[in-house]
C-alpha atoms as a PDB file:
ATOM      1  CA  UNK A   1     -31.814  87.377  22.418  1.00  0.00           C
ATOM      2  CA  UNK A   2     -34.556  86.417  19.214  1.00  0.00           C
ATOM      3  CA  UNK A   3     -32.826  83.378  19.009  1.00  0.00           C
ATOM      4  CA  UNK A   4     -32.555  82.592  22.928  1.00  0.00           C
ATOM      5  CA  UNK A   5     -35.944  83.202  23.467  1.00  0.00           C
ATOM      6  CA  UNK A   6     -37.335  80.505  20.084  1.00  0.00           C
ATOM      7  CA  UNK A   7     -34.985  78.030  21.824  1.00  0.00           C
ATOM      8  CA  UNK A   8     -36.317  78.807  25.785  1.00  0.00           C
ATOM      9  CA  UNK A   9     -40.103  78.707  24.386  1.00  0.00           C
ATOM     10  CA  UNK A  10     -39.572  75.178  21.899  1.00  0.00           C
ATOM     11  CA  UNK A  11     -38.439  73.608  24.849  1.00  0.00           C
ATOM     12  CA  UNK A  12     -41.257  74.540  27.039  1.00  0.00           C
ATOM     13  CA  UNK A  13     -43.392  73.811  24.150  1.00  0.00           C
ATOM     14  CA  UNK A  14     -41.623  70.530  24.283  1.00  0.00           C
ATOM     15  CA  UNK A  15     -42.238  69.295  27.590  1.00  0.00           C
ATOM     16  CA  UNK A  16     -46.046  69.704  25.977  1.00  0.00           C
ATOM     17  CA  UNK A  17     -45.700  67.597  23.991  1.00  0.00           C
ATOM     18  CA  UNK A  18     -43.665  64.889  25.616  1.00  0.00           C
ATOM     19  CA  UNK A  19     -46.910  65.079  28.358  1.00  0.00           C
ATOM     20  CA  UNK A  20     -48.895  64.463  25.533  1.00  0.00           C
ATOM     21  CA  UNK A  21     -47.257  61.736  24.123  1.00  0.00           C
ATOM     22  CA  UNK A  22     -45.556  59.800  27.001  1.00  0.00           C
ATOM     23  CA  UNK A  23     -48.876  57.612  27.319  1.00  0.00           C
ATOM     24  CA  UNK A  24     -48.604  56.677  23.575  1.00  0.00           C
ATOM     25  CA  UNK A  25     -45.243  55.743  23.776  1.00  0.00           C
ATOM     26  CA  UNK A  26     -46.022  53.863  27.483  1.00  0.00           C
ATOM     27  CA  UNK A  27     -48.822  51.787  25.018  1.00  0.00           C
ATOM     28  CA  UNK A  28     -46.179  51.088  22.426  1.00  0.00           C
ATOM     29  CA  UNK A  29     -43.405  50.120  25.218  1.00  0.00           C
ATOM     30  CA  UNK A  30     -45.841  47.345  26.926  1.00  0.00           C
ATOM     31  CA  UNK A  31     -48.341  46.056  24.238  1.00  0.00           C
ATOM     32  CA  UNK A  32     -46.621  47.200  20.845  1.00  0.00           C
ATOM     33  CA  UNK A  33     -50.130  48.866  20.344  1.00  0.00           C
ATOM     34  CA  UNK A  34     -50.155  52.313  17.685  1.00  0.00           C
ATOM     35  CA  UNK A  35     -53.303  54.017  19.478  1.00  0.00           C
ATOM     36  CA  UNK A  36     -54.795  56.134  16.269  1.00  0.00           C
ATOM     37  CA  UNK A  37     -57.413  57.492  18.628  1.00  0.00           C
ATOM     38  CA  UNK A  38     -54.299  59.355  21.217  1.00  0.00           C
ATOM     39  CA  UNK A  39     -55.478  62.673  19.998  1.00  0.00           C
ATOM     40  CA  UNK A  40     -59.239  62.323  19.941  1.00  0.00           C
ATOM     41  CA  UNK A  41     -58.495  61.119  23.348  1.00  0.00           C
ATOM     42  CA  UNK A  42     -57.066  64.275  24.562  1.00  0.00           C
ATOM     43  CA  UNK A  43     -59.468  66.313  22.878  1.00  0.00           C
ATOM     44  CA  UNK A  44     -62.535  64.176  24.725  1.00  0.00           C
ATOM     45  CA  UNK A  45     -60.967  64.712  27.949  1.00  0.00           C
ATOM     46  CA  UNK A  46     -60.718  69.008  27.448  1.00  0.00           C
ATOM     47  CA  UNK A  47     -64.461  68.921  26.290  1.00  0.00           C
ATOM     48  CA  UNK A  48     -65.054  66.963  29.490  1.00  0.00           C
ATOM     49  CA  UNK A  49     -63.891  69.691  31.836  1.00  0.00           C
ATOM     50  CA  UNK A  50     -65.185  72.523  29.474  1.00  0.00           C
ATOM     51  CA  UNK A  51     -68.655  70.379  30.291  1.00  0.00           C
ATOM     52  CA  UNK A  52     -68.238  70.187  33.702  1.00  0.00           C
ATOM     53  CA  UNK A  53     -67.345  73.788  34.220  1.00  0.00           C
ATOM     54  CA  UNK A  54     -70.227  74.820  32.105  1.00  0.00           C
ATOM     55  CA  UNK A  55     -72.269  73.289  34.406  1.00  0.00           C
ATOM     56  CA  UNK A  56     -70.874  73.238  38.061  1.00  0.00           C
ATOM     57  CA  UNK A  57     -68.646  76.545  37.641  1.00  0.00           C
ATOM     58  CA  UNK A  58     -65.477  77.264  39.720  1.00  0.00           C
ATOM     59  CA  UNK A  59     -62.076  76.922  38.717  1.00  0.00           C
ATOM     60  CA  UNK A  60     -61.116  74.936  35.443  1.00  0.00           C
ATOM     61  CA  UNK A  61     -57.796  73.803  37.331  1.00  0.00           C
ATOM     62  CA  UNK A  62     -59.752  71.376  39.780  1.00  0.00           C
ATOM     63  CA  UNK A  63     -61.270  69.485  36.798  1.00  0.00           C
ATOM     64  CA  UNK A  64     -57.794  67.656  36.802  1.00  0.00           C
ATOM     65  CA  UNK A  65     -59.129  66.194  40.057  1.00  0.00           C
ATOM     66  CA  UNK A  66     -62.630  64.602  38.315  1.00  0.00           C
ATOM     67  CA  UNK A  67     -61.317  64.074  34.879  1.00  0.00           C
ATOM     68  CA  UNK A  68     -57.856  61.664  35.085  1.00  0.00           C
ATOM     69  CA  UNK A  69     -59.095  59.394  37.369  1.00  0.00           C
ATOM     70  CA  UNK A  70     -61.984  59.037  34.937  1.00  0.00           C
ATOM     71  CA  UNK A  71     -59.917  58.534  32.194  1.00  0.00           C
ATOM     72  CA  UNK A  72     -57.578  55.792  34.291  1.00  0.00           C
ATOM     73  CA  UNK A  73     -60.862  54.020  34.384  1.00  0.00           C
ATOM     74  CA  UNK A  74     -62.052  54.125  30.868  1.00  0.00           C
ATOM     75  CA  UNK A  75     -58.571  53.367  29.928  1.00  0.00           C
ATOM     76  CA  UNK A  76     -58.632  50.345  31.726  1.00  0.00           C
ATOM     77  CA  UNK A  77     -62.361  48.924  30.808  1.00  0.00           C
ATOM     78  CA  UNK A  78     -61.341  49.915  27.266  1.00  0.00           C
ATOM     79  CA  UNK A  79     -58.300  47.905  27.225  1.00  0.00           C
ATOM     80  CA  UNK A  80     -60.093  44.923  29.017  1.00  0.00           C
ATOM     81  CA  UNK A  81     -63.127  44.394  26.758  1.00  0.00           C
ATOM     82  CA  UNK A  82     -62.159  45.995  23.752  1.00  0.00           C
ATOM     83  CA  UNK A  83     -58.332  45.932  22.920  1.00  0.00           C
ATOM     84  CA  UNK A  84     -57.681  42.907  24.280  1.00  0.00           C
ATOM     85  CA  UNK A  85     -59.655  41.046  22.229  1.00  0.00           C
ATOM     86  CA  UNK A  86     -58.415  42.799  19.479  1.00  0.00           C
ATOM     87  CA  UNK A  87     -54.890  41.854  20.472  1.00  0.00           C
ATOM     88  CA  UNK A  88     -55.436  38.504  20.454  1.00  0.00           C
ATOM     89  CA  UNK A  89     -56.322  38.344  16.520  1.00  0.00           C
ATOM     90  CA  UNK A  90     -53.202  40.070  15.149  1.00  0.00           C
ATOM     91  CA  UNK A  91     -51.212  43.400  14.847  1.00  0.00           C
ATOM     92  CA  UNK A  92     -53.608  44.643  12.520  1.00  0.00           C
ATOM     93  CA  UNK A  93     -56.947  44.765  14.822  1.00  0.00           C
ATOM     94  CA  UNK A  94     -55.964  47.296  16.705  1.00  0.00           C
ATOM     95  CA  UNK A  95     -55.046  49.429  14.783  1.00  0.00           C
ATOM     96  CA  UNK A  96     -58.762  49.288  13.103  1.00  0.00           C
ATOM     97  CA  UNK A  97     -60.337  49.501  16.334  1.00  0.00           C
ATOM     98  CA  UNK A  98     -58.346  52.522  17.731  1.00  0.00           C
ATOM     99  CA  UNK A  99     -59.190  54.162  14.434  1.00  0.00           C
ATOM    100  CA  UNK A 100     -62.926  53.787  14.494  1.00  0.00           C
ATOM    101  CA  UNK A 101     -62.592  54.778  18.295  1.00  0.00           C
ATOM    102  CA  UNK A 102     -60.951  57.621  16.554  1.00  0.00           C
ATOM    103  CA  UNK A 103     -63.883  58.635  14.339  1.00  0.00           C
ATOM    104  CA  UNK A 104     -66.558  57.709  17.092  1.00  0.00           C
ATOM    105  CA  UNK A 105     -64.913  60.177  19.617  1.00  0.00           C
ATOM    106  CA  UNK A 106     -64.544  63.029  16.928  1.00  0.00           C
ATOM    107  CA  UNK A 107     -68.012  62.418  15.331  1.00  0.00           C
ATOM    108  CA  UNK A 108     -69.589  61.988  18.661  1.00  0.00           C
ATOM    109  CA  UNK A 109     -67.977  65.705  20.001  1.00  0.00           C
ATOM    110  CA  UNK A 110     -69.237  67.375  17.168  1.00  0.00           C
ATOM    111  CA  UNK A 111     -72.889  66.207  17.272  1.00  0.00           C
ATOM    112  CA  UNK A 112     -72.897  67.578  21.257  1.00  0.00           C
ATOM    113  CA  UNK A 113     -70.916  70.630  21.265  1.00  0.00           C
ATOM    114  CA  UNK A 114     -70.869  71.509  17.399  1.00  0.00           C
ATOM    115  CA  UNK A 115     -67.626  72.504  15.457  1.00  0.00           C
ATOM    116  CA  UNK A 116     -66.866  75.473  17.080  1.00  0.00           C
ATOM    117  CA  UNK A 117     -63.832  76.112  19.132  1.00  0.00           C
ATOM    118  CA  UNK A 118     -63.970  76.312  22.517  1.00  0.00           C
ATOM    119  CA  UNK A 119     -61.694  77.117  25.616  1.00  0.00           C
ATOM    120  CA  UNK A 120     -60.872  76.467  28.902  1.00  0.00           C
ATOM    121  CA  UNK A 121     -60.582  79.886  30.183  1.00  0.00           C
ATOM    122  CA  UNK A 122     -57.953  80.325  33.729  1.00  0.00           C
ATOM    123  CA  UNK A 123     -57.945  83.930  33.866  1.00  0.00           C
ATOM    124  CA  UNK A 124     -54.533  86.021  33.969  1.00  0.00           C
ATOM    125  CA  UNK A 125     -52.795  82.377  34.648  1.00  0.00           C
ATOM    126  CA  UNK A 126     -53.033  81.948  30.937  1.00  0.00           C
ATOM    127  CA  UNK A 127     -50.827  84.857  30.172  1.00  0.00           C
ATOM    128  CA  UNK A 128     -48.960  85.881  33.108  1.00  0.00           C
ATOM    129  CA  UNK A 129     -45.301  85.883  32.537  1.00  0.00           C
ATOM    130  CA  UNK A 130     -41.946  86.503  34.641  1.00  0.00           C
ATOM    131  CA  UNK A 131     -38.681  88.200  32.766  1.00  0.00           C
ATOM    132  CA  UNK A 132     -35.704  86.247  33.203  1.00  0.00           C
ATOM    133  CA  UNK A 133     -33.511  89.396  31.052  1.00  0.00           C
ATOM    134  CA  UNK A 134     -34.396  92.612  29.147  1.00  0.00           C
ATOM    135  CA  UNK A 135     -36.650  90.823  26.236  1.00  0.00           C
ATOM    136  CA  UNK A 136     -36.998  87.284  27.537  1.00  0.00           C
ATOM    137  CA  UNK A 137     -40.160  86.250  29.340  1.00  0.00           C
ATOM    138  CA  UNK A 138     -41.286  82.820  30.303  1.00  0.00           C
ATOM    139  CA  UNK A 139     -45.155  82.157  30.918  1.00  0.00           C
ATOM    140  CA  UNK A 140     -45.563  80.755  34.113  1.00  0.00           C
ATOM    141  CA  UNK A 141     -48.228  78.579  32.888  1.00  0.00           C
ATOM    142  CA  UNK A 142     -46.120  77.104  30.611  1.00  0.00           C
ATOM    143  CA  UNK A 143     -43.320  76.687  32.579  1.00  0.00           C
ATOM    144  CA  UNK A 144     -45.988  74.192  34.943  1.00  0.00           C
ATOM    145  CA  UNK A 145     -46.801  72.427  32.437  1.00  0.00           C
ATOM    146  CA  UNK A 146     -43.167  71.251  31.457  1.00  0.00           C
ATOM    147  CA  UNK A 147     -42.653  70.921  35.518  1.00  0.00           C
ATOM    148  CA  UNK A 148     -45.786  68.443  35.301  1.00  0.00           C
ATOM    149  CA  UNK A 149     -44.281  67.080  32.088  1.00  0.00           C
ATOM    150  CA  UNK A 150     -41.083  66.260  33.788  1.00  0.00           C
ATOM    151  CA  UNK A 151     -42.572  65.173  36.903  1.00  0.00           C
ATOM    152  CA  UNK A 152     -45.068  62.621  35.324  1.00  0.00           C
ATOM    153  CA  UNK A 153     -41.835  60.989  33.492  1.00  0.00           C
ATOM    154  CA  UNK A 154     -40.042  60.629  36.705  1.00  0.00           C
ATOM    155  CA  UNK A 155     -42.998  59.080  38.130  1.00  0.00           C
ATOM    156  CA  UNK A 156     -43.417  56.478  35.353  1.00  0.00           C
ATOM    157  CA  UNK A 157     -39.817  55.912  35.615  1.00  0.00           C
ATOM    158  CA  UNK A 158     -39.838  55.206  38.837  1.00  0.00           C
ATOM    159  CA  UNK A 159     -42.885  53.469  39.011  1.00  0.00           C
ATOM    160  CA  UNK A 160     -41.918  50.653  35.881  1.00  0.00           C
ATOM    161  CA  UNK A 161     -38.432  50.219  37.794  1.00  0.00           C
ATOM    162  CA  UNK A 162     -39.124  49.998  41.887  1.00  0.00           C
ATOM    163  CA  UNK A 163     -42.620  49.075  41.908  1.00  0.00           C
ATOM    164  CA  UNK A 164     -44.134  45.104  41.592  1.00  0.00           C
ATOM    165  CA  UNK A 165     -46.907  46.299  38.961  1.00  0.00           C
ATOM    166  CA  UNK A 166     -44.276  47.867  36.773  1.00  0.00           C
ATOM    167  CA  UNK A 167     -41.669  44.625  36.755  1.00  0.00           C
ATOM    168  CA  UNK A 168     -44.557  42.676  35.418  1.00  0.00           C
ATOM    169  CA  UNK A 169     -45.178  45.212  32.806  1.00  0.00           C
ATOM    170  CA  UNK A 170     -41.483  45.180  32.129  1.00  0.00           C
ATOM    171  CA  UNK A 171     -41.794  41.504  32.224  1.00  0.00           C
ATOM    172  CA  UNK A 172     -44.824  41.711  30.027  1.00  0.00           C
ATOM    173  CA  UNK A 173     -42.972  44.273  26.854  1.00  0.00           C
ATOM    174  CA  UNK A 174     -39.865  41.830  27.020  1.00  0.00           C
ATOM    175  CA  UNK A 175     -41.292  38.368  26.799  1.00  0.00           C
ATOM    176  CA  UNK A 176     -45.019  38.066  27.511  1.00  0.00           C
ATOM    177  CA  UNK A 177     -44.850  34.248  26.757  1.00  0.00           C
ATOM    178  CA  UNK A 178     -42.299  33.685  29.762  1.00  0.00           C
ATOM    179  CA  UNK A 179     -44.427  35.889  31.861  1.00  0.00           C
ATOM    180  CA  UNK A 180     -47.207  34.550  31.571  1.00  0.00           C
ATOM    181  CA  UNK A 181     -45.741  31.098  32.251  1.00  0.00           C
ATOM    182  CA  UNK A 182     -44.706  32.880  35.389  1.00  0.00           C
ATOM    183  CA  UNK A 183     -48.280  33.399  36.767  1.00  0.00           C
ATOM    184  CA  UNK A 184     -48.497  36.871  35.204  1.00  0.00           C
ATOM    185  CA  UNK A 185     -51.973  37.564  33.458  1.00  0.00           C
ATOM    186  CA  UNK A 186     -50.779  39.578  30.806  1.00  0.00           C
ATOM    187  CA  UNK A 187     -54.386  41.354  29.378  1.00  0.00           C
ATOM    188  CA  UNK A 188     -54.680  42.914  32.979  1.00  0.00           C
ATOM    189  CA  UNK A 189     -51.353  43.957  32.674  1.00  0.00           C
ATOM    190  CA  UNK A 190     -52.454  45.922  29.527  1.00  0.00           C
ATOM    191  CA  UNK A 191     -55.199  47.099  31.163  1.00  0.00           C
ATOM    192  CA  UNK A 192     -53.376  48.831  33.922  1.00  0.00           C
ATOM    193  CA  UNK A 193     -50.840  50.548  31.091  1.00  0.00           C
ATOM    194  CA  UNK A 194     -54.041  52.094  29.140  1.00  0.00           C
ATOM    195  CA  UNK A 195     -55.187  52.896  32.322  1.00  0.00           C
ATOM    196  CA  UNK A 196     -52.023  55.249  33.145  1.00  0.00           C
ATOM    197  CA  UNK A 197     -51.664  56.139  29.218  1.00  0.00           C
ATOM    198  CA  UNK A 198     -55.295  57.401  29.396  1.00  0.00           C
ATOM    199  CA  UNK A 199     -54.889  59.332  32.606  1.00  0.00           C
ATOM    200  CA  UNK A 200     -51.505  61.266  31.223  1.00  0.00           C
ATOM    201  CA  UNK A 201     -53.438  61.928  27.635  1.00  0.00           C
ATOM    202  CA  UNK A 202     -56.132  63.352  29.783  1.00  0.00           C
ATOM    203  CA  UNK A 203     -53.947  65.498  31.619  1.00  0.00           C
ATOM    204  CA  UNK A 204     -52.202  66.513  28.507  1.00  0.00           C
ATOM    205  CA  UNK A 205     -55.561  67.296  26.764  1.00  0.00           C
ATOM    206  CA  UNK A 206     -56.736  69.654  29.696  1.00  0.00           C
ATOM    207  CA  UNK A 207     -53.735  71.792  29.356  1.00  0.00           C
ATOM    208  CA  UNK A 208     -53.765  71.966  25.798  1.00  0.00           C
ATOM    209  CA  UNK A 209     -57.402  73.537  26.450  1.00  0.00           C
ATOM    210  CA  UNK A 210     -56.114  75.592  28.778  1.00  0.00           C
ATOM    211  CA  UNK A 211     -53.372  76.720  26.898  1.00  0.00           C
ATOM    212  CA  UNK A 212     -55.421  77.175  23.589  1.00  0.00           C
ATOM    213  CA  UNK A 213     -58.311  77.195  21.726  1.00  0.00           C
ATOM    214  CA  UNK A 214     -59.640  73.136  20.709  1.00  0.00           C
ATOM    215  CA  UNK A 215     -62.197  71.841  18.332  1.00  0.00           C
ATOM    216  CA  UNK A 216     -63.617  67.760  17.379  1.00  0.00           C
ATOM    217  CA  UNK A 217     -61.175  67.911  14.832  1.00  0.00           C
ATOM    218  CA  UNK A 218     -58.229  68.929  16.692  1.00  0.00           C
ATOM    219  CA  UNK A 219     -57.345  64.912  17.825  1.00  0.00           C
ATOM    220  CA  UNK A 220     -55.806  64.264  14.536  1.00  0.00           C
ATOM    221  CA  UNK A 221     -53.225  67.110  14.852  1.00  0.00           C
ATOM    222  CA  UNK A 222     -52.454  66.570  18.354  1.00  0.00           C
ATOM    223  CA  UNK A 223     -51.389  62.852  16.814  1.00  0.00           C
ATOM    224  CA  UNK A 224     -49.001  63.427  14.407  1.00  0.00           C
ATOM    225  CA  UNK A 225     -47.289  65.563  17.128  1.00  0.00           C
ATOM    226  CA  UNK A 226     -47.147  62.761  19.800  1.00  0.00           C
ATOM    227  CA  UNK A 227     -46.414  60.479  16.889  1.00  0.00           C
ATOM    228  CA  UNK A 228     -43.447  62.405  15.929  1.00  0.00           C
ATOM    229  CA  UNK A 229     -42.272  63.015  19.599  1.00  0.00           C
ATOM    230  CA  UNK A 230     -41.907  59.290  20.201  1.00  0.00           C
ATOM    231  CA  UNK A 231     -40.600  58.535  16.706  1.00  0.00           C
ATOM    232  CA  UNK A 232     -38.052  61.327  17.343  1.00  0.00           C
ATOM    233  CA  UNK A 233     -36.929  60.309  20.844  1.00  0.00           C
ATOM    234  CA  UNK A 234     -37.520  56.145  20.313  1.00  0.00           C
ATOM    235  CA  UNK A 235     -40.660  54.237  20.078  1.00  0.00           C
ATOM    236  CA  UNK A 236     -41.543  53.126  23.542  1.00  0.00           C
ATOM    237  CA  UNK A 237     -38.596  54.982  25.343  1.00  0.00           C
ATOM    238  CA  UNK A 238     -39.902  57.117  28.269  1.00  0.00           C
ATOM    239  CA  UNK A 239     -36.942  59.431  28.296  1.00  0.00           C
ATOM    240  CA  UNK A 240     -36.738  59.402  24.803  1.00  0.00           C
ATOM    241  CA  UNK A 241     -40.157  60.792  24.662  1.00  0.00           C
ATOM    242  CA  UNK A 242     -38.833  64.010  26.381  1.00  0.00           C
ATOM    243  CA  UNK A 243     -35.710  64.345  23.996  1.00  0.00           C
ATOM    244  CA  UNK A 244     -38.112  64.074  21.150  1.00  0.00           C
ATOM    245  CA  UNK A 245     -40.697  66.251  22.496  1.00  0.00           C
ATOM    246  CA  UNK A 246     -37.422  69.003  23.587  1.00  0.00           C
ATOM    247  CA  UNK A 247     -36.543  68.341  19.477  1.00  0.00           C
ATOM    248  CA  UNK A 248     -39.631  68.611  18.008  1.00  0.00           C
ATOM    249  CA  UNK A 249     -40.794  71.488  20.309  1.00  0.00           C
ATOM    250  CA  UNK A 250     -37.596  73.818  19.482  1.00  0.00           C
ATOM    251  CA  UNK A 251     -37.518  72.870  15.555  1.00  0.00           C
ATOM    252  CA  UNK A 252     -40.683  74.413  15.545  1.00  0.00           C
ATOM    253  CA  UNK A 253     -40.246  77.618  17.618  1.00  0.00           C
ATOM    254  CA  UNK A 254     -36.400  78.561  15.810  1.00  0.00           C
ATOM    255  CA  UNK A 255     -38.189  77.741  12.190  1.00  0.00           C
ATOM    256  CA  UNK A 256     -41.019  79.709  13.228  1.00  0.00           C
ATOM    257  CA  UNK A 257     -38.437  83.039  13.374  1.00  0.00           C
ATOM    258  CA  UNK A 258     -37.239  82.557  10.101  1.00  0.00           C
ATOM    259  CA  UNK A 259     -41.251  82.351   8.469  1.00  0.00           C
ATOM    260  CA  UNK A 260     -43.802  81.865  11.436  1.00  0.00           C
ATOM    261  CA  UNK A 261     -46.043  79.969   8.844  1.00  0.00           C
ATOM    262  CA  UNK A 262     -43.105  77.635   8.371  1.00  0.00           C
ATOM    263  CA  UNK A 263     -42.436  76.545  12.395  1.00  0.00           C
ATOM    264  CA  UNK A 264     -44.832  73.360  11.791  1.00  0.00           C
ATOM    265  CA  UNK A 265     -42.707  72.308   8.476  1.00  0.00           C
ATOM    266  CA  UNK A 266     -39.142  72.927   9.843  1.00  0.00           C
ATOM    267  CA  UNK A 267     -41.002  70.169  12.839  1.00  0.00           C
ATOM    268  CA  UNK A 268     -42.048  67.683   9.998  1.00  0.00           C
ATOM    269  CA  UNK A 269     -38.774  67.797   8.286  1.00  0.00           C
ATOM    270  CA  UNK A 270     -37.257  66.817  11.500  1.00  0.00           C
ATOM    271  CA  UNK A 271     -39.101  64.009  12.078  1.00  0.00           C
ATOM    272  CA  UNK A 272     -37.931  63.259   8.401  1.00  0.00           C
ATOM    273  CA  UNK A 273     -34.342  63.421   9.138  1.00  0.00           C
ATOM    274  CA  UNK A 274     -34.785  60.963  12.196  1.00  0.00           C
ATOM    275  CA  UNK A 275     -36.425  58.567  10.111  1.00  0.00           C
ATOM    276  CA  UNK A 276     -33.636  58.809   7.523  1.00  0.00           C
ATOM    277  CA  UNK A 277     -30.579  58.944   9.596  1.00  0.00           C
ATOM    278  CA  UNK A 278     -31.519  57.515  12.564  1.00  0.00           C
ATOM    279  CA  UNK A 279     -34.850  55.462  12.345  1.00  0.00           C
ATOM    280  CA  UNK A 280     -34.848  53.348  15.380  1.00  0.00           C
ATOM    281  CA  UNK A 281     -35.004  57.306  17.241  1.00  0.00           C
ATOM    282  CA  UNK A 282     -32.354  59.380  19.466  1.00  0.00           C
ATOM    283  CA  UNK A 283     -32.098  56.964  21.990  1.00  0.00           C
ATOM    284  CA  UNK A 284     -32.781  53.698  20.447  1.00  0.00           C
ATOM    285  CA  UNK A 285     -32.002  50.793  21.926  1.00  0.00           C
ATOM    286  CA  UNK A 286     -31.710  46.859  21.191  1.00  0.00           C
ATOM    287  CA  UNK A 287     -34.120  45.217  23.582  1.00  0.00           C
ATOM    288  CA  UNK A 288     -37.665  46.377  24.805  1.00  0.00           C
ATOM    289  CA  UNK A 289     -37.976  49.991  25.017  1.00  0.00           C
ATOM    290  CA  UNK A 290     -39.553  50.109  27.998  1.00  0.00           C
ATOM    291  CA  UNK A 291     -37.510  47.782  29.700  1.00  0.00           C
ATOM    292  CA  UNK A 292     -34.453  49.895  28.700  1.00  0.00           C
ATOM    293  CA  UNK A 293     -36.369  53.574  29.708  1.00  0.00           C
ATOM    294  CA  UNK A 294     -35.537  52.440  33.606  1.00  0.00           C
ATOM    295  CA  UNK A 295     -31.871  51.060  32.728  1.00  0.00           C
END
């Protein structure tokens, strides 16, 4: 029953983290773009709510309502005056400018709030549980957010494959060239993916605070998780971004019963083994990743 229960709770813990990283790996599918600053984003948008309900009170749970459309709309400002340019001057540029977005956001959060941790507190939702058998429980809070989790794929999915917005972003990942020959403006394009990838990372980031305890340093952590999920599952793949969150997320919890100080290394040694036996991830695939997430 231990052993039932690490593998029930690393797959909850899973759909966290393919939340989390679904946006990164939604970047990677369209514009080939590594976004260093992911984490830092996440953590900006659970210091946002913790701000607002400092100030205006009620509920954390309706900050999801001011916050992600927010962060659709810094996303896709961001992407439009910022990333784009840096696009357009190599692979490299990017990844410099996400970075030093990185250290702004991080630098920035602990000149305002300080370095202390800080919480989103939701009452008794936090820890109220339902048994399943004698000795295994599931959290109902976590079980939302792996329904969210699973829900915000299918949407995606279904959005890139029956929608005219996400044909011209599947258009855009497989041959912007021919696209834009096509009458396709690709940089708007972008814009509306970072938009999206934002809004999911902000979502992501309020349950983590909800769920936990966060700091301005916390973004860099939070990376190398989402950074593993998508590595682990496929770079760009949707779908694989829930098998390697599902991975990831049970490595953890099962290593964690053997030493609980060992859950995160049994994770990183995962990721390892992907990268060594199967680098292109679980379900790689020949032609654009996000194209092939909606085959």
């Amino acid at each position: 029953m231990i052993w039932t229960n690490a593998v029930l709770q690393g797959l909850l813990l899973g759909g966290v983290y393919a939340l989390f990283a679904c946006g990164l790996s939604l970047m990677f599918g369209v514009m080939r773009i590594v976004n260093l600053a992911h984490g830092d984003m996440s953590v900006l948008a659970a210091y946002a709510g913790y701000a607002l309900v400092a100030h205006l009170g009620g509920d954390p749970l309706w900050t999801f309502a001011a916050v992600i459309p927010v962060a659709a709309l810094v996303g896709f400002f961001l992407q439009k005056t910022l990333l784009n340019r840096a696009i357009s001057t190599g692979a490299l540029s990017p990844l410099l400018v996400t970075f030093g977005l990185s250290i702004i956001i991080e630098n920035g959060l602990q000149q305002i709030f300080g370095a202390n941790d800080q919480r989103l507190n939701i009452g008794s939702l936090a820890y109220e549980s339902f048994r399943i058998t004698n000795g295994l429980f599931v959290a109902w809070f976590s079980l939302l957010i792996f329904g969210v989790a699973i829900a915000v794929l299918i949407g995606l999915q279904m959005f890139l494959a029956h929608t005219r917005q996400g044909r011209i972003m599947r258009a855009c990942a497989d041959d912007q060239r021919a696209a834009a020959l096509c009458g396709v403006d690709p940089k708007r394009t972008y814009s509306y993916a970072t938009a999206i990838a934002l809004a999911t990372v902000a979502a992501a980031g309020l349950f983590l605070a909800m769920s936990g305890s966060f700091a301005p340093t916390a973004g860099s952590n939070y990376l190398i998780y989402a950074f593993e999920t998508v590595v682990i599952g496929g770079l760009g793949s949707l779908w694989g971004t829930l098998i390697g969150g599902l991975v990831l997320g049970v490595a953890q919890t099962v290593g964690s019963q053997f030493n609980p100080s060992d859950g995160v290394l049994i994770g990183h040694l995962v990721f390892l083994s992907v990268l060594i036996f199967r680098p292109r991830g679980i379900l790689s695939h020949g032609s654009s990743a996000v194209a092939a997430a909606v085959r």
